[in-house]
N, C-alpha and C. Protein backbone atom coordinates (compact mmCIF):
# COMPACT_ATOMS: atom_id res chain seq x y z
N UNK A 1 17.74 -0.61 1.10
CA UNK A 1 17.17 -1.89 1.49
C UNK A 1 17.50 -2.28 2.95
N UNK A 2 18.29 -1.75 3.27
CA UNK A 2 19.21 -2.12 4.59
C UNK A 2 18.12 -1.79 5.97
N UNK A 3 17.80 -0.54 5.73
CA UNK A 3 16.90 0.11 6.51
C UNK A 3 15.47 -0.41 6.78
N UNK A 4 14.65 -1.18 5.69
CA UNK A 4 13.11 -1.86 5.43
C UNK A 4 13.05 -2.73 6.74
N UNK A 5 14.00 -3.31 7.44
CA UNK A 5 13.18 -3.86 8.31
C UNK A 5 12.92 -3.39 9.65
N UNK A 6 13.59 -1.84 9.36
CA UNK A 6 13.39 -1.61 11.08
C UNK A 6 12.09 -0.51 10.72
N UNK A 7 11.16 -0.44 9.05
CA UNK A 7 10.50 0.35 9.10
C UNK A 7 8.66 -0.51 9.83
N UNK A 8 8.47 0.12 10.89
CA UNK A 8 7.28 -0.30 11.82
C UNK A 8 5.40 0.37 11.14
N UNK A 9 5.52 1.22 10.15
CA UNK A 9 4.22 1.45 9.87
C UNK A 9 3.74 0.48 8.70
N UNK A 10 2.69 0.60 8.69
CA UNK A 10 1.88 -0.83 7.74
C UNK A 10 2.39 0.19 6.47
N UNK A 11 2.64 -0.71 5.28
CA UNK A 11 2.94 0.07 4.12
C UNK A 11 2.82 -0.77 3.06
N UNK A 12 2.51 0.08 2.45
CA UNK A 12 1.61 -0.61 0.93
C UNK A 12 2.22 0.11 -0.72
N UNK A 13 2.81 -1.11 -1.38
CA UNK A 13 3.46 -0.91 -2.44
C UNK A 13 2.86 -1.11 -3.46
N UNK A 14 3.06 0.12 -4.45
CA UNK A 14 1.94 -0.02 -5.97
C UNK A 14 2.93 -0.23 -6.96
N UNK A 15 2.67 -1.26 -7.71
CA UNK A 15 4.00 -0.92 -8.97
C UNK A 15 3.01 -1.21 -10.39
N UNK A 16 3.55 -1.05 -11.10
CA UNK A 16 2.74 -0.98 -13.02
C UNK A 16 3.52 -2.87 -13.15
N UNK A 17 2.39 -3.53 -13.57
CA UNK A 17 2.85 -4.99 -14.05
C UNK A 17 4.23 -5.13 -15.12
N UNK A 18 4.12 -3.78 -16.17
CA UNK A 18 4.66 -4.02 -17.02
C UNK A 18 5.95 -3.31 -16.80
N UNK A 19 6.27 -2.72 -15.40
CA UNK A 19 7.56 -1.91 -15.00
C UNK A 19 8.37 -2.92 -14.43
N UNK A 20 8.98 -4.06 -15.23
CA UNK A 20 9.69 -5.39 -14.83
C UNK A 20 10.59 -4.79 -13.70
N UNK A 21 11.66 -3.39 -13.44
CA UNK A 21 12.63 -3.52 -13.19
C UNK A 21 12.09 -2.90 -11.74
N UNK A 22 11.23 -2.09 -11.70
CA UNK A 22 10.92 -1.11 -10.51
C UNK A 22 10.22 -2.47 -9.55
N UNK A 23 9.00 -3.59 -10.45
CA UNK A 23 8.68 -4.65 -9.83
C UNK A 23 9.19 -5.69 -8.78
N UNK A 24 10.47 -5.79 -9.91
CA UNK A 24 11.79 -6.77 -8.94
C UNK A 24 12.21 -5.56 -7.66
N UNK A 25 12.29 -4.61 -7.86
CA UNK A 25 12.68 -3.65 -6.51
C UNK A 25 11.73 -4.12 -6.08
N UNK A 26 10.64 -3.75 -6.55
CA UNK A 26 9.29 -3.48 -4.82
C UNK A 26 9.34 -5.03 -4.39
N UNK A 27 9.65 -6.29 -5.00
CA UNK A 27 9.48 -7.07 -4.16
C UNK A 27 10.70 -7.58 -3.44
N UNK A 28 11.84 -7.08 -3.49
CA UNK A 28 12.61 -6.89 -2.74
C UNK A 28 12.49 -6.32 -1.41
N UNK A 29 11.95 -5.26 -1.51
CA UNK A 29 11.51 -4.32 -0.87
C UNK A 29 10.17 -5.11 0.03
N UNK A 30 9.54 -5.53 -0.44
CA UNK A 30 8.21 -6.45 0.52
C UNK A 30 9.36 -7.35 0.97
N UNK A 31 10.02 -7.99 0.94
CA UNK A 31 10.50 -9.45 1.44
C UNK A 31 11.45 -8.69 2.82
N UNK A 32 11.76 -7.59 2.48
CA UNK A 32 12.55 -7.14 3.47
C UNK A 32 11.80 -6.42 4.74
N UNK A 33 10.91 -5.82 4.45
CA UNK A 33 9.74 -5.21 5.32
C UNK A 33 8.88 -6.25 6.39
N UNK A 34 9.33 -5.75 7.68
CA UNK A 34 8.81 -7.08 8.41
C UNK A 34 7.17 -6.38 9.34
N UNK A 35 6.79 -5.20 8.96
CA UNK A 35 5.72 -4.59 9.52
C UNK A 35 4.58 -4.93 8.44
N UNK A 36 3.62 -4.48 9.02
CA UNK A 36 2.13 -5.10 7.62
C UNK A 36 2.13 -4.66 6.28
N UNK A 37 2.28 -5.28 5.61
CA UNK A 37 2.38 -4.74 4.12
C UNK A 37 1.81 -5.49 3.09
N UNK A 38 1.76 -4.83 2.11
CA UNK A 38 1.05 -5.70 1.01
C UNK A 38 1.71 -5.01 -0.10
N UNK A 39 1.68 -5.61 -1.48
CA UNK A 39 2.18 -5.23 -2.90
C UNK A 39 1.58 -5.42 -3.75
N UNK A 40 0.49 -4.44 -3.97
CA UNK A 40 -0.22 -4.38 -5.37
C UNK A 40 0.53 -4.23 -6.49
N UNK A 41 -0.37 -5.07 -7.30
CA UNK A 41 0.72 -4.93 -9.07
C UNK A 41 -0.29 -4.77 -10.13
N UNK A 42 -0.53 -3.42 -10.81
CA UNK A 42 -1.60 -2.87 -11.57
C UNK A 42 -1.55 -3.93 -13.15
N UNK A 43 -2.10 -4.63 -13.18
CA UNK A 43 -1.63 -5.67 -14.82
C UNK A 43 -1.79 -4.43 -15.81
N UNK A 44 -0.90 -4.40 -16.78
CA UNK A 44 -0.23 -3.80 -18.41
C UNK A 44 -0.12 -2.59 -17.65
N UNK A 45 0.01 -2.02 -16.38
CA UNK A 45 0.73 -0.82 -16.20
C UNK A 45 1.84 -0.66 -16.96
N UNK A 46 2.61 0.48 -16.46
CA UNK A 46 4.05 0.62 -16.70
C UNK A 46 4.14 2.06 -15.50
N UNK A 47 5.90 2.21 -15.85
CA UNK A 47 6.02 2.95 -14.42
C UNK A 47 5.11 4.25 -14.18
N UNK A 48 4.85 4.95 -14.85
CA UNK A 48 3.87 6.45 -14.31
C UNK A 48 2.17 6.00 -14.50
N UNK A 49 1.87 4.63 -14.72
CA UNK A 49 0.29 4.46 -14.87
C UNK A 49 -0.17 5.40 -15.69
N UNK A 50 0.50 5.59 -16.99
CA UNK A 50 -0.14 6.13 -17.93
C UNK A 50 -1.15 5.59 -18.93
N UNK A 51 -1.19 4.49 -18.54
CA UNK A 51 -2.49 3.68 -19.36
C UNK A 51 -3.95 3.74 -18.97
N UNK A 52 -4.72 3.65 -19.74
CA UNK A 52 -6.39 3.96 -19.36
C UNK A 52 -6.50 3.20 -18.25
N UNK A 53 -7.13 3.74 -16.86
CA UNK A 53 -7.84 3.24 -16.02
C UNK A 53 -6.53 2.81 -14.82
N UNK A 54 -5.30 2.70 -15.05
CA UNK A 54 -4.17 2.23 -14.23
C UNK A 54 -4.02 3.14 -13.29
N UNK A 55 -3.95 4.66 -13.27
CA UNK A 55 -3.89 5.88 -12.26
C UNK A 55 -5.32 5.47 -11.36
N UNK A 56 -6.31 5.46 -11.92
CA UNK A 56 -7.58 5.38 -10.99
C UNK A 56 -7.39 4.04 -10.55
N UNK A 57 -6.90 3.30 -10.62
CA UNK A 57 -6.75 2.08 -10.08
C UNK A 57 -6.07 1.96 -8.85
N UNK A 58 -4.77 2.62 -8.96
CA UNK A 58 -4.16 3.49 -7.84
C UNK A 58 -4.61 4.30 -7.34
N UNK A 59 -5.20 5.38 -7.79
CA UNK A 59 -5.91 6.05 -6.24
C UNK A 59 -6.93 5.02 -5.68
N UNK A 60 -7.69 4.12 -6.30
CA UNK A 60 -8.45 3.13 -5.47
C UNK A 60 -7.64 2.15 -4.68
N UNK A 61 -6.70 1.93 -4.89
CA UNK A 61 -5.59 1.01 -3.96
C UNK A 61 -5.44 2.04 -2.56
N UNK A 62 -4.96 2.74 -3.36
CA UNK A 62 -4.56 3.58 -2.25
C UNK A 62 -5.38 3.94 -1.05
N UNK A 63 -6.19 4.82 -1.91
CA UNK A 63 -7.68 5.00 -0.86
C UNK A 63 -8.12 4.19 0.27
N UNK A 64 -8.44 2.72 -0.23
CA UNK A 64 -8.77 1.48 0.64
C UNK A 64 -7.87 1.01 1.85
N UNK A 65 -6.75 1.01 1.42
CA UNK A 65 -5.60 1.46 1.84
C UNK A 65 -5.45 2.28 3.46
N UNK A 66 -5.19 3.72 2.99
CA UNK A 66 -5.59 4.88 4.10
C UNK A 66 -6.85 4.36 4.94
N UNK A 67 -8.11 4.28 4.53
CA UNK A 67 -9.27 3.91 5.42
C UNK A 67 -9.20 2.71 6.10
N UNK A 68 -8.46 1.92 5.69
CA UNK A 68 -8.19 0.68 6.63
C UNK A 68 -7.11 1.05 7.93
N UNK A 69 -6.11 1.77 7.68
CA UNK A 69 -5.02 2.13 8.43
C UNK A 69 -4.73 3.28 9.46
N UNK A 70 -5.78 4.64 8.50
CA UNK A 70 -5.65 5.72 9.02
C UNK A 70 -7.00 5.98 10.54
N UNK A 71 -6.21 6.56 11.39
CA UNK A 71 -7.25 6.83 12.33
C UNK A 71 -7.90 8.16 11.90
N UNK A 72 -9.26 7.64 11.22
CA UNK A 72 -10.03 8.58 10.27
C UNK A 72 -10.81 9.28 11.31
N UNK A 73 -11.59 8.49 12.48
CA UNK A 73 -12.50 8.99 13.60
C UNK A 73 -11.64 9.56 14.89
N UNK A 74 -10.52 9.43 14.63
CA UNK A 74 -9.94 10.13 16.29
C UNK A 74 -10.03 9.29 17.31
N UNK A 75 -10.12 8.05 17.55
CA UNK A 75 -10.31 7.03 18.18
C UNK A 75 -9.06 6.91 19.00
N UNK A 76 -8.11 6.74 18.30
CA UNK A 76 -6.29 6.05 18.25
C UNK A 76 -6.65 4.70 17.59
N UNK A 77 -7.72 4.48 17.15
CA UNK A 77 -7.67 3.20 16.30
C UNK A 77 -7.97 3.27 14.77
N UNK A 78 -7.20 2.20 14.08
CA UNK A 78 -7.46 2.39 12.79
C UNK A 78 -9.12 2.40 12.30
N UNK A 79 -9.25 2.88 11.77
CA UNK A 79 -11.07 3.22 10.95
C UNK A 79 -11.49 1.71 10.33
N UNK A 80 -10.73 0.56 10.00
CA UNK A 80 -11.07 -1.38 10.06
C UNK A 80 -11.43 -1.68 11.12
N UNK A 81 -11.29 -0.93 12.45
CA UNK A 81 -11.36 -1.57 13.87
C UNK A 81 -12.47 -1.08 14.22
N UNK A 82 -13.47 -1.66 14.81
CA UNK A 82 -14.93 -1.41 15.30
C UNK A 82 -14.51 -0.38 16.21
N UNK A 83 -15.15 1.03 16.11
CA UNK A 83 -15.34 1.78 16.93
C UNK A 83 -15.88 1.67 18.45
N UNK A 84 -15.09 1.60 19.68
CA UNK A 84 -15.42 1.81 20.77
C UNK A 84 -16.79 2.11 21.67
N UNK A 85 -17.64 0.80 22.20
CA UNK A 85 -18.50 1.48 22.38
C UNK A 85 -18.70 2.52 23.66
N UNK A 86 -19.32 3.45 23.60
CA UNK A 86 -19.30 4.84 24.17
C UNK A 86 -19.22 4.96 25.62
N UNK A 87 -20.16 3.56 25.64
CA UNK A 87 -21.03 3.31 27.43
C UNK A 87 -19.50 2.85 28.25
């Protein structure tokens, strides 16, 4: 925990609703993180998203996620940020 606030990349936390104990971590873990972040919480998960539809729910977090953040076009800008015009 000590370490979360000197971490600088945007980061995004998934936890299962029904994983009470891993939950109280991750929001520990958000309160301490002073770079962009967010904390999704999958409702009647539990910790491995073994419930119908909770894994695909997470790779859709996730996904949205990366394409907002990742420089997908080679720009140096994230792929949310209007691409550069050319002229």
């Amino acid at each position: 925990m000590p370490v979360l606030g000197g971490v600088g990349a945007a980061t995004l936390l998934i936890v299962g609703g029904r994983d009470v104990t891993v939950l109280r971590l991750n929001e520990q873990a958000f309160a301490a993180l002073h770079c962009e972040r967010r904390l999704e919480v999958v409702p009647g998960a539990t910790h491995l998203f073994e419930e119908p539809g909770a894994l695909e729910r997470v790779a859709e977090l996730a996904a949205a996620w990366f394409v907002a953040h990742l420089d997908l076009r080679g720009t140096g800008a994230p792929a949310s940020e209007p691409r550069p015009d050319p002229a």
